[in-house]
C-alpha atoms as a PDB file:
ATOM      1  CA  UNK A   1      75.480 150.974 127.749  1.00  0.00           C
ATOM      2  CA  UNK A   2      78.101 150.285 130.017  1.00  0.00           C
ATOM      3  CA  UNK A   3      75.731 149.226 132.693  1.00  0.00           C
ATOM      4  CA  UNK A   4      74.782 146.670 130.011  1.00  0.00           C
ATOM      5  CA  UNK A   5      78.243 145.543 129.457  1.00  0.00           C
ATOM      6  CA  UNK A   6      78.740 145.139 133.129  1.00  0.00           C
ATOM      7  CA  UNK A   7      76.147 143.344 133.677  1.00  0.00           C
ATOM      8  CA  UNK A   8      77.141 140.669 130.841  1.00  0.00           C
ATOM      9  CA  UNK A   9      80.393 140.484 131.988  1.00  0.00           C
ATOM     10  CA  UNK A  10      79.178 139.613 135.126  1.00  0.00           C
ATOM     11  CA  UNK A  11      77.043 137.308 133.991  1.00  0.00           C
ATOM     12  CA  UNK A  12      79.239 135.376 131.867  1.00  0.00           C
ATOM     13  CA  UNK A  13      81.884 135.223 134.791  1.00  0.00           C
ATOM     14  CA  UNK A  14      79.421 134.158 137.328  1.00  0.00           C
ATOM     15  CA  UNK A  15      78.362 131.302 135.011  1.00  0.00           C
ATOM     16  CA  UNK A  16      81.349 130.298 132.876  1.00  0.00           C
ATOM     17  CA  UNK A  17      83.968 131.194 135.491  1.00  0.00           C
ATOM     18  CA  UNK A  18      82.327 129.477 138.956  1.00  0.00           C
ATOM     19  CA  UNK A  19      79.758 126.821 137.087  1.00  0.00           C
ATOM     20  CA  UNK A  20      82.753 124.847 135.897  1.00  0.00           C
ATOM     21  CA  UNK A  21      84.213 124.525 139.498  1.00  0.00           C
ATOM     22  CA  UNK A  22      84.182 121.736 141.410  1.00  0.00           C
ATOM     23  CA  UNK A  23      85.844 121.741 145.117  1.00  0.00           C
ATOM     24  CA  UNK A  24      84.189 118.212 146.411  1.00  0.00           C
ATOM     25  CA  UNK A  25      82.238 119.527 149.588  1.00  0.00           C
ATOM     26  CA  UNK A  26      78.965 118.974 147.812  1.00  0.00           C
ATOM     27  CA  UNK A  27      79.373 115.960 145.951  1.00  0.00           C
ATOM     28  CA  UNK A  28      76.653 114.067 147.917  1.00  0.00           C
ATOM     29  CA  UNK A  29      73.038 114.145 146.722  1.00  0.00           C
ATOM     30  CA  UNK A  30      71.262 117.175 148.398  1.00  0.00           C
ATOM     31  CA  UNK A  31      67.621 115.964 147.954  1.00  0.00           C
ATOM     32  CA  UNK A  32      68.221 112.774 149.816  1.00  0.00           C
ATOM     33  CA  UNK A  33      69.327 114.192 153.229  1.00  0.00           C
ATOM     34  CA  UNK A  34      67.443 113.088 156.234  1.00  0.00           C
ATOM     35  CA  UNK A  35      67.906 114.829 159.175  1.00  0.00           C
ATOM     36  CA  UNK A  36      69.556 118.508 159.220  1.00  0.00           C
ATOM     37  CA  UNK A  37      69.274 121.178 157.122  1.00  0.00           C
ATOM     38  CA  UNK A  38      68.872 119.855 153.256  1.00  0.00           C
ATOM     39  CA  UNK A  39      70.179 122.967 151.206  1.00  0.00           C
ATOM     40  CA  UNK A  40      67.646 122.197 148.298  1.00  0.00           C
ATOM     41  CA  UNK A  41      65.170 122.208 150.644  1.00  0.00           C
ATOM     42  CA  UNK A  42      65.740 124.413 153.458  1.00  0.00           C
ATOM     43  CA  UNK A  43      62.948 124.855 156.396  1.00  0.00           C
ATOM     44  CA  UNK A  44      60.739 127.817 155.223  1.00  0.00           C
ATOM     45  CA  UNK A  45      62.429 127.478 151.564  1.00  0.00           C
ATOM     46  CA  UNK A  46      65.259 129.791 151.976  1.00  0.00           C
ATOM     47  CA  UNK A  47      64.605 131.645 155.405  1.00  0.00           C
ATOM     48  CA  UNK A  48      60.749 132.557 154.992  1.00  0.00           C
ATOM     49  CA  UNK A  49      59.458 130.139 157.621  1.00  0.00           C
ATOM     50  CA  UNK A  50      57.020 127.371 157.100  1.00  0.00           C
ATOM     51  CA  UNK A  51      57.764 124.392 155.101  1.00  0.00           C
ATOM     52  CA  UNK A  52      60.401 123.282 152.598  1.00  0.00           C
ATOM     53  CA  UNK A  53      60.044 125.590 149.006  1.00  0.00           C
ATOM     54  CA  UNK A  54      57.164 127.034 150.150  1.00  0.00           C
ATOM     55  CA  UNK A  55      58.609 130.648 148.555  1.00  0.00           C
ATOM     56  CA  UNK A  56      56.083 132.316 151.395  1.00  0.00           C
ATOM     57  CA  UNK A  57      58.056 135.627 151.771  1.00  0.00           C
ATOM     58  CA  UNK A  58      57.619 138.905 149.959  1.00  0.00           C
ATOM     59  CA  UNK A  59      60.100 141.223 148.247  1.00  0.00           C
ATOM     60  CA  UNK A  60      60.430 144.902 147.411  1.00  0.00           C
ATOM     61  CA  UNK A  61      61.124 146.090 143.728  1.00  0.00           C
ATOM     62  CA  UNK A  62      63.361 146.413 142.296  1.00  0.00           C
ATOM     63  CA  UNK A  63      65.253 143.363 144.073  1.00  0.00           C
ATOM     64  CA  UNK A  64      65.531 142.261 147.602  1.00  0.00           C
ATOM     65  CA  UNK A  65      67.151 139.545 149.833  1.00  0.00           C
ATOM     66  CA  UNK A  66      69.077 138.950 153.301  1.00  0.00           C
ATOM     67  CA  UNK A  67      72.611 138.233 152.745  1.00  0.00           C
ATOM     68  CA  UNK A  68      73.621 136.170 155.716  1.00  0.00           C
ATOM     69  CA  UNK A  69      70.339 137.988 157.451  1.00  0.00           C
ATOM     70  CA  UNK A  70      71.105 141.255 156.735  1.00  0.00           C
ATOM     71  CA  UNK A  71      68.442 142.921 154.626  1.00  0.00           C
ATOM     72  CA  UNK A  72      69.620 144.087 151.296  1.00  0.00           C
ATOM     73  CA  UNK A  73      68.018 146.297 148.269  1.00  0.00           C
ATOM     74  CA  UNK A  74      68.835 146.922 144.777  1.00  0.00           C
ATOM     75  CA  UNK A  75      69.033 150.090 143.526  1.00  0.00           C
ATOM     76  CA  UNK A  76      68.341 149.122 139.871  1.00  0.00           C
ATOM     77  CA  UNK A  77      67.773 145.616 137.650  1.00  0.00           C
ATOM     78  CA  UNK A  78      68.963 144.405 134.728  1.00  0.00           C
ATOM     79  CA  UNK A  79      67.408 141.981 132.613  1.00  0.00           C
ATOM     80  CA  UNK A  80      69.776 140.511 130.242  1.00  0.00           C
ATOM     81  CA  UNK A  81      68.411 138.020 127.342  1.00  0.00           C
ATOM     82  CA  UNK A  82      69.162 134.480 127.148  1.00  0.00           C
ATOM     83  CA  UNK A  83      72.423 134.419 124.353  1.00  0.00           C
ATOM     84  CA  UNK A  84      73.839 131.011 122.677  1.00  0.00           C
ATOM     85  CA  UNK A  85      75.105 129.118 126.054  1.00  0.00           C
ATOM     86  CA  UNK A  86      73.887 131.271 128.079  1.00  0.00           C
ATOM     87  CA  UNK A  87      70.308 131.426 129.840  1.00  0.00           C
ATOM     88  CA  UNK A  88      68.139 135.251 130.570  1.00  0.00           C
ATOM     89  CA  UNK A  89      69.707 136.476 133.591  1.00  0.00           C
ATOM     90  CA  UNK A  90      68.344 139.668 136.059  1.00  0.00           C
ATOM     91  CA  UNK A  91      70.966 141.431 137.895  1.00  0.00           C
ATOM     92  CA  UNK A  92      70.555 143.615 140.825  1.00  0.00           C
ATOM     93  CA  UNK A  93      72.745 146.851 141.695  1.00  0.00           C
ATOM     94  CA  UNK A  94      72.657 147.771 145.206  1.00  0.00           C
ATOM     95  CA  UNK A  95      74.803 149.921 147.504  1.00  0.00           C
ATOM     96  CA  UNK A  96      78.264 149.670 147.578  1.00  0.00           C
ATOM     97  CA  UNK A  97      79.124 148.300 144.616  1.00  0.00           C
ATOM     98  CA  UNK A  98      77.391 144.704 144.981  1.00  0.00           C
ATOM     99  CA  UNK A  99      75.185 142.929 143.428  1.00  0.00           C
ATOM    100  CA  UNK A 100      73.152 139.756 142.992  1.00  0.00           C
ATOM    101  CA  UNK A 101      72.399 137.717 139.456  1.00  0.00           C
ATOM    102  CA  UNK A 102      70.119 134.844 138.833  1.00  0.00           C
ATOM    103  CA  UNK A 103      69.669 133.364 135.664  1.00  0.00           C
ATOM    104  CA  UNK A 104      66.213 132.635 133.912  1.00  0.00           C
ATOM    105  CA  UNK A 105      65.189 129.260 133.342  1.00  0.00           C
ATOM    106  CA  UNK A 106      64.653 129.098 129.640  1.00  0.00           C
ATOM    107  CA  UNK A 107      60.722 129.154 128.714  1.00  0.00           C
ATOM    108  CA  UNK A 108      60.114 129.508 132.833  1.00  0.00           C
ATOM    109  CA  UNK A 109      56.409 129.367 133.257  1.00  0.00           C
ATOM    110  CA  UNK A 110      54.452 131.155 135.890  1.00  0.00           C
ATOM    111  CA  UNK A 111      54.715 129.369 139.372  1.00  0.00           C
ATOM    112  CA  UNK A 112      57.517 127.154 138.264  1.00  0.00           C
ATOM    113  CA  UNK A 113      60.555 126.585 140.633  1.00  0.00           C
ATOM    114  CA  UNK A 114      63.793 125.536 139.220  1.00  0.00           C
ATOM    115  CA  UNK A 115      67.014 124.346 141.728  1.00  0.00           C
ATOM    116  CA  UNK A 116      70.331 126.132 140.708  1.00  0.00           C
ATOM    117  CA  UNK A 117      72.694 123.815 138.939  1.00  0.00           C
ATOM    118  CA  UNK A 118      75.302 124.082 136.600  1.00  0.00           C
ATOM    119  CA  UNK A 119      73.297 125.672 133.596  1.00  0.00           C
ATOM    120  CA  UNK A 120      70.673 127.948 135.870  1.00  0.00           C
ATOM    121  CA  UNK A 121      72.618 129.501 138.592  1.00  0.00           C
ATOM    122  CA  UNK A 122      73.130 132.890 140.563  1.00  0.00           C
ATOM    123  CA  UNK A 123      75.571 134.993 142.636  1.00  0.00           C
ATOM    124  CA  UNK A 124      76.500 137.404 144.784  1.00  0.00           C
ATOM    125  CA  UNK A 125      79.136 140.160 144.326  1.00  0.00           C
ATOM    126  CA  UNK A 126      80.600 141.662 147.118  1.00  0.00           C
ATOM    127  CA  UNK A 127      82.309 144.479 144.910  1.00  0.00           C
ATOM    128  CA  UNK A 128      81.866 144.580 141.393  1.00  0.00           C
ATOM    129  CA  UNK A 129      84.451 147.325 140.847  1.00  0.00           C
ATOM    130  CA  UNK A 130      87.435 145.310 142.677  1.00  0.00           C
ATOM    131  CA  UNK A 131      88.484 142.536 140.319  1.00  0.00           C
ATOM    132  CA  UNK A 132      88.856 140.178 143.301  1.00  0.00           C
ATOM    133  CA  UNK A 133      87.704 137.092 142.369  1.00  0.00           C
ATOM    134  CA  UNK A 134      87.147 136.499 145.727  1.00  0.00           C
ATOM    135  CA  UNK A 135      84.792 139.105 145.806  1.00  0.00           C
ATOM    136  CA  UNK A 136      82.290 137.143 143.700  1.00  0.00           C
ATOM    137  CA  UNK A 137      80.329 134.029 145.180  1.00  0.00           C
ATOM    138  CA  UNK A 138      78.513 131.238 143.078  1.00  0.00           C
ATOM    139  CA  UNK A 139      76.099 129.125 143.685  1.00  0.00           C
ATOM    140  CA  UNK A 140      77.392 126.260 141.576  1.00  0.00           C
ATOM    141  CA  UNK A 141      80.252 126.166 144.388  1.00  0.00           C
ATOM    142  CA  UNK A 142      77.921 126.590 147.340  1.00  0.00           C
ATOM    143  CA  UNK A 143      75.522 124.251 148.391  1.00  0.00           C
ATOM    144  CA  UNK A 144      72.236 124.872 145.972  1.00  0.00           C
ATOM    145  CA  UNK A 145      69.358 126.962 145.967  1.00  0.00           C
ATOM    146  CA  UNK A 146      66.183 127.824 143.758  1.00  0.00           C
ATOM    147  CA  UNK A 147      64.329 129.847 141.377  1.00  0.00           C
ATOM    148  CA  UNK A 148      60.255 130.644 141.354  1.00  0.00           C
ATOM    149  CA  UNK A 149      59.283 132.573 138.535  1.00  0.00           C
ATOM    150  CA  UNK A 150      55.720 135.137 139.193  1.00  0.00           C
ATOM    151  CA  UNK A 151      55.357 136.306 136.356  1.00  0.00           C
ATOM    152  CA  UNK A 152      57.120 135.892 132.675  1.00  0.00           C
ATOM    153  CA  UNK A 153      55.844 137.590 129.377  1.00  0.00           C
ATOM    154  CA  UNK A 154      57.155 139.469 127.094  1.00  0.00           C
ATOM    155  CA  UNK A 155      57.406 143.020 128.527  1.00  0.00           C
ATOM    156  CA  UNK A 156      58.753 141.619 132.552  1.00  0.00           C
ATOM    157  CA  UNK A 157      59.934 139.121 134.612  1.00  0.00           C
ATOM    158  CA  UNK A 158      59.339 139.035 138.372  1.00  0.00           C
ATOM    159  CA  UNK A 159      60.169 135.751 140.445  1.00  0.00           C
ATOM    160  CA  UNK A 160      61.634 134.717 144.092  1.00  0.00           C
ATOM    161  CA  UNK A 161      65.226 132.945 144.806  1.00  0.00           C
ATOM    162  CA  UNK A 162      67.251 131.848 147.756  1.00  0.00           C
ATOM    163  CA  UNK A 163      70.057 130.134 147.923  1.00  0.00           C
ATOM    164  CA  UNK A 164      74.386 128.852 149.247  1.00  0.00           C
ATOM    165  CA  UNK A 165      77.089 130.219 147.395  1.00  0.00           C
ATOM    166  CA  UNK A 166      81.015 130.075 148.076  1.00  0.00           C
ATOM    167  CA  UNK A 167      83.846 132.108 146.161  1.00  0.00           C
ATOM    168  CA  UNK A 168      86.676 130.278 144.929  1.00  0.00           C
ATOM    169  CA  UNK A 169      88.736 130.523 148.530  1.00  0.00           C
ATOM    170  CA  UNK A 170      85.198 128.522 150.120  1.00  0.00           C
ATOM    171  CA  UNK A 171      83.899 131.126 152.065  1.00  0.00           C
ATOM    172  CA  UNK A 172      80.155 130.835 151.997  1.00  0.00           C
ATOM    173  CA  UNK A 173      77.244 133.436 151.947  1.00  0.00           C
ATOM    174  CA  UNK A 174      74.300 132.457 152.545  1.00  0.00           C
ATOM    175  CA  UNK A 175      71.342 134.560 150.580  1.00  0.00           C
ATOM    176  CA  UNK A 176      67.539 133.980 151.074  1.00  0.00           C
ATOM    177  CA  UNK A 177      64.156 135.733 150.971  1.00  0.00           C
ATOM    178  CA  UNK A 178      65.089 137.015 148.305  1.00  0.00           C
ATOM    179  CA  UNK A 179      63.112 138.817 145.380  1.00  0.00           C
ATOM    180  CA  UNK A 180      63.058 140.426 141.765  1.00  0.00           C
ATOM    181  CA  UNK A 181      61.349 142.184 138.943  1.00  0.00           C
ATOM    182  CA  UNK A 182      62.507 143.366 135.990  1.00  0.00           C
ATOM    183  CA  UNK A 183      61.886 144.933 132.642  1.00  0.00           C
ATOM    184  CA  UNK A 184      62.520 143.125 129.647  1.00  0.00           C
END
Protein backbone atom coordinates (compact mmCIF):
# COMPACT_ATOMS: atom_id res chain seq x y z
CA UNK A 1 0.00 0.00 0.00
CA UNK A 2 2.50 2.41 0.65
CA UNK A 3 4.34 1.59 -2.49
CA UNK A 4 1.00 2.65 -4.01
CA UNK A 5 0.88 5.86 -2.22
CA UNK A 6 4.37 6.63 -3.26
CA UNK A 7 3.97 6.10 -6.39
CA UNK A 8 0.83 8.60 -6.62
CA UNK A 9 2.50 11.06 -4.86
CA UNK A 10 5.05 10.93 -7.22
CA UNK A 11 3.01 11.03 -9.87
CA UNK A 12 0.96 13.88 -9.00
CA UNK A 13 4.22 15.94 -8.17
CA UNK A 14 5.90 15.06 -11.34
CA UNK A 15 2.82 16.27 -13.25
CA UNK A 16 1.12 19.00 -11.22
CA UNK A 17 4.33 20.29 -9.62
CA UNK A 18 6.91 20.48 -12.94
CA UNK A 19 4.00 20.50 -15.89
CA UNK A 20 2.98 23.97 -14.78
CA UNK A 21 6.62 25.35 -15.09
CA UNK A 22 7.77 27.38 -17.53
CA UNK A 23 11.62 28.67 -17.52
CA UNK A 24 11.70 30.06 -21.38
CA UNK A 25 14.66 27.86 -22.81
CA UNK A 26 12.20 25.90 -24.88
CA UNK A 27 9.80 28.26 -26.03
CA UNK A 28 10.70 27.77 -29.75
CA UNK A 29 8.88 25.13 -31.81
CA UNK A 30 10.85 21.79 -31.53
CA UNK A 31 9.44 20.08 -34.69
CA UNK A 32 10.57 22.83 -36.96
CA UNK A 33 14.37 22.72 -36.30
CA UNK A 34 16.61 22.28 -39.23
CA UNK A 35 19.91 21.47 -38.65
CA UNK A 36 21.14 20.01 -35.10
CA UNK A 37 19.72 17.85 -32.89
CA UNK A 38 15.65 18.37 -32.87
CA UNK A 39 14.69 17.00 -29.29
CA UNK A 40 11.25 15.67 -30.65
CA UNK A 41 13.00 14.01 -33.06
CA UNK A 42 16.32 12.94 -32.06
CA UNK A 43 18.68 10.76 -34.57
CA UNK A 44 17.84 7.07 -33.77
CA UNK A 45 14.60 8.37 -31.72
CA UNK A 46 16.08 8.72 -28.38
CA UNK A 47 19.66 7.06 -28.64
CA UNK A 48 18.74 3.69 -30.55
CA UNK A 49 20.42 4.60 -33.84
CA UNK A 50 18.80 4.84 -37.18
CA UNK A 51 16.33 7.41 -38.04
CA UNK A 52 14.20 9.96 -36.21
CA UNK A 53 11.25 7.95 -33.83
CA UNK A 54 12.13 4.94 -35.20
CA UNK A 55 11.75 3.33 -31.33
CA UNK A 56 14.36 0.46 -32.82
CA UNK A 57 15.88 -0.49 -29.39
CA UNK A 58 14.84 -3.19 -26.97
CA UNK A 59 14.24 -3.16 -23.22
CA UNK A 60 14.38 -5.57 -20.30
CA UNK A 61 11.29 -6.06 -17.92
CA UNK A 62 10.43 -4.76 -15.74
CA UNK A 63 11.77 -1.21 -17.00
CA UNK A 64 14.92 -0.10 -18.61
CA UNK A 65 16.72 3.04 -19.98
CA UNK A 66 20.25 4.94 -20.10
CA UNK A 67 20.23 7.91 -17.99
CA UNK A 68 22.77 10.19 -19.56
CA UNK A 69 24.22 6.65 -21.13
CA UNK A 70 24.46 4.84 -18.23
CA UNK A 71 22.33 1.71 -18.31
CA UNK A 72 19.66 1.59 -15.72
CA UNK A 73 16.99 -1.21 -14.44
CA UNK A 74 13.97 -1.20 -12.40
CA UNK A 75 13.57 -3.35 -9.79
CA UNK A 76 9.73 -3.28 -9.80
CA UNK A 77 6.67 -1.26 -11.83
CA UNK A 78 3.83 0.34 -10.93
CA UNK A 79 0.95 0.90 -12.96
CA UNK A 80 -1.20 3.52 -11.59
CA UNK A 81 -4.82 4.24 -13.30
CA UNK A 82 -5.69 7.28 -15.07
CA UNK A 83 -7.74 9.51 -12.02
CA UNK A 84 -9.87 12.87 -12.80
CA UNK A 85 -6.86 15.22 -14.21
CA UNK A 86 -4.66 12.91 -14.23
CA UNK A 87 -3.63 10.35 -17.12
CA UNK A 88 -2.45 6.13 -16.29
CA UNK A 89 1.02 6.46 -15.33
CA UNK A 90 3.86 3.32 -14.90
CA UNK A 91 6.53 3.97 -12.49
CA UNK A 92 9.76 2.23 -12.21
CA UNK A 93 11.78 1.49 -8.84
CA UNK A 94 15.32 0.90 -9.35
CA UNK A 95 18.43 0.95 -7.16
CA UNK A 96 19.11 3.56 -4.97
CA UNK A 97 16.13 5.04 -4.39
CA UNK A 98 15.29 6.39 -8.07
CA UNK A 99 12.97 6.05 -10.29
CA UNK A 100 11.41 6.87 -13.65
CA UNK A 101 7.42 7.67 -14.44
CA UNK A 102 5.70 8.09 -17.71
CA UNK A 103 2.25 8.72 -18.04
CA UNK A 104 -0.26 6.75 -20.36
CA UNK A 105 -1.80 8.41 -23.12
CA UNK A 106 -5.47 8.02 -22.48
CA UNK A 107 -7.09 5.19 -24.85
CA UNK A 108 -3.21 4.65 -26.28
CA UNK A 109 -3.55 2.17 -29.05
CA UNK A 110 -1.00 -0.39 -30.00
CA UNK A 111 1.95 1.19 -32.06
CA UNK A 112 0.91 4.69 -31.27
CA UNK A 113 3.62 7.31 -30.28
CA UNK A 114 2.65 10.28 -28.33
CA UNK A 115 5.38 13.48 -27.67
CA UNK A 116 5.47 14.50 -23.91
CA UNK A 117 3.69 17.75 -23.28
CA UNK A 118 2.03 19.31 -20.61
CA UNK A 119 -0.84 16.66 -20.02
CA UNK A 120 1.36 13.28 -21.00
CA UNK A 121 4.69 13.64 -19.47
CA UNK A 122 7.47 11.65 -17.47
CA UNK A 123 10.41 11.94 -15.03
CA UNK A 124 13.21 10.95 -13.45
CA UNK A 125 13.93 10.83 -9.68
CA UNK A 126 17.23 10.88 -8.53
CA UNK A 127 16.12 10.00 -4.83
CA UNK A 128 12.71 9.50 -4.00
CA UNK A 129 13.34 9.34 -0.24
CA UNK A 130 15.18 12.94 -0.09
CA UNK A 131 12.48 15.56 -0.49
CA UNK A 132 14.84 17.60 -2.70
CA UNK A 133 13.00 18.96 -5.25
CA UNK A 134 15.95 19.10 -7.04
CA UNK A 135 16.18 15.60 -6.95
CA UNK A 136 13.23 15.17 -9.33
CA UNK A 137 13.52 16.06 -13.18
CA UNK A 138 10.51 16.69 -15.64
CA UNK A 139 10.12 16.52 -18.87
CA UNK A 140 7.69 19.40 -19.24
CA UNK A 141 10.90 21.57 -18.20
CA UNK A 142 13.36 19.73 -20.41
CA UNK A 143 13.34 19.75 -23.92
CA UNK A 144 10.55 16.91 -25.03
CA UNK A 145 10.48 13.41 -25.62
CA UNK A 146 7.97 10.49 -26.55
CA UNK A 147 5.82 7.67 -25.76
CA UNK A 148 5.21 4.24 -28.02
CA UNK A 149 2.79 2.09 -26.55
CA UNK A 150 3.33 -2.22 -27.50
CA UNK A 151 0.84 -3.40 -26.11
CA UNK A 152 -2.42 -1.99 -24.06
CA UNK A 153 -5.41 -4.21 -22.81
CA UNK A 154 -6.88 -4.71 -19.98
CA UNK A 155 -4.63 -7.00 -17.89
CA UNK A 156 -0.87 -4.93 -19.11
CA UNK A 157 0.73 -2.25 -20.58
CA UNK A 158 4.17 -2.48 -22.19
CA UNK A 159 5.53 0.51 -24.42
CA UNK A 160 9.04 2.40 -25.21
CA UNK A 161 10.00 6.21 -24.14
CA UNK A 162 12.94 8.51 -24.37
CA UNK A 163 13.23 11.71 -23.63
CA UNK A 164 15.02 15.71 -21.92
CA UNK A 165 14.11 16.57 -18.60
CA UNK A 166 15.48 19.45 -16.21
CA UNK A 167 14.68 19.93 -12.34
CA UNK A 168 13.62 23.17 -11.24
CA UNK A 169 17.51 24.57 -10.76
CA UNK A 170 17.87 23.56 -14.99
CA UNK A 171 20.08 20.86 -14.75
CA UNK A 172 19.23 18.44 -17.48
CA UNK A 173 19.23 14.54 -17.74
CA UNK A 174 19.00 13.19 -20.59
CA UNK A 175 17.06 9.55 -20.63
CA UNK A 176 16.66 7.31 -23.77
CA UNK A 177 16.32 3.69 -24.90
CA UNK A 178 14.26 3.34 -22.60
CA UNK A 179 11.52 0.57 -21.87
CA UNK A 180 8.45 -0.74 -19.75
CA UNK A 181 5.85 -3.28 -18.90
CA UNK A 182 3.54 -3.41 -16.43
CA UNK A 183 0.61 -5.08 -14.80
CA UNK A 184 -2.55 -3.45 -14.65
Amino acid sequence: MKKILYSVLFAAFAAAGLSSCMNGDYDANPTGVVGGNNPLNPPGGGGGGGGGNSFNWTGTDPMSAKVDGNAWQATSTTYIPSMVGFPASVTGTGPNNTAILVNIPDGAAANSVTNFGSMVTASWSANTTSGNPDDVYGAALGSGGAIQILENDATHVKGKFYFNAKNTSGTAVNITEGYFTATK
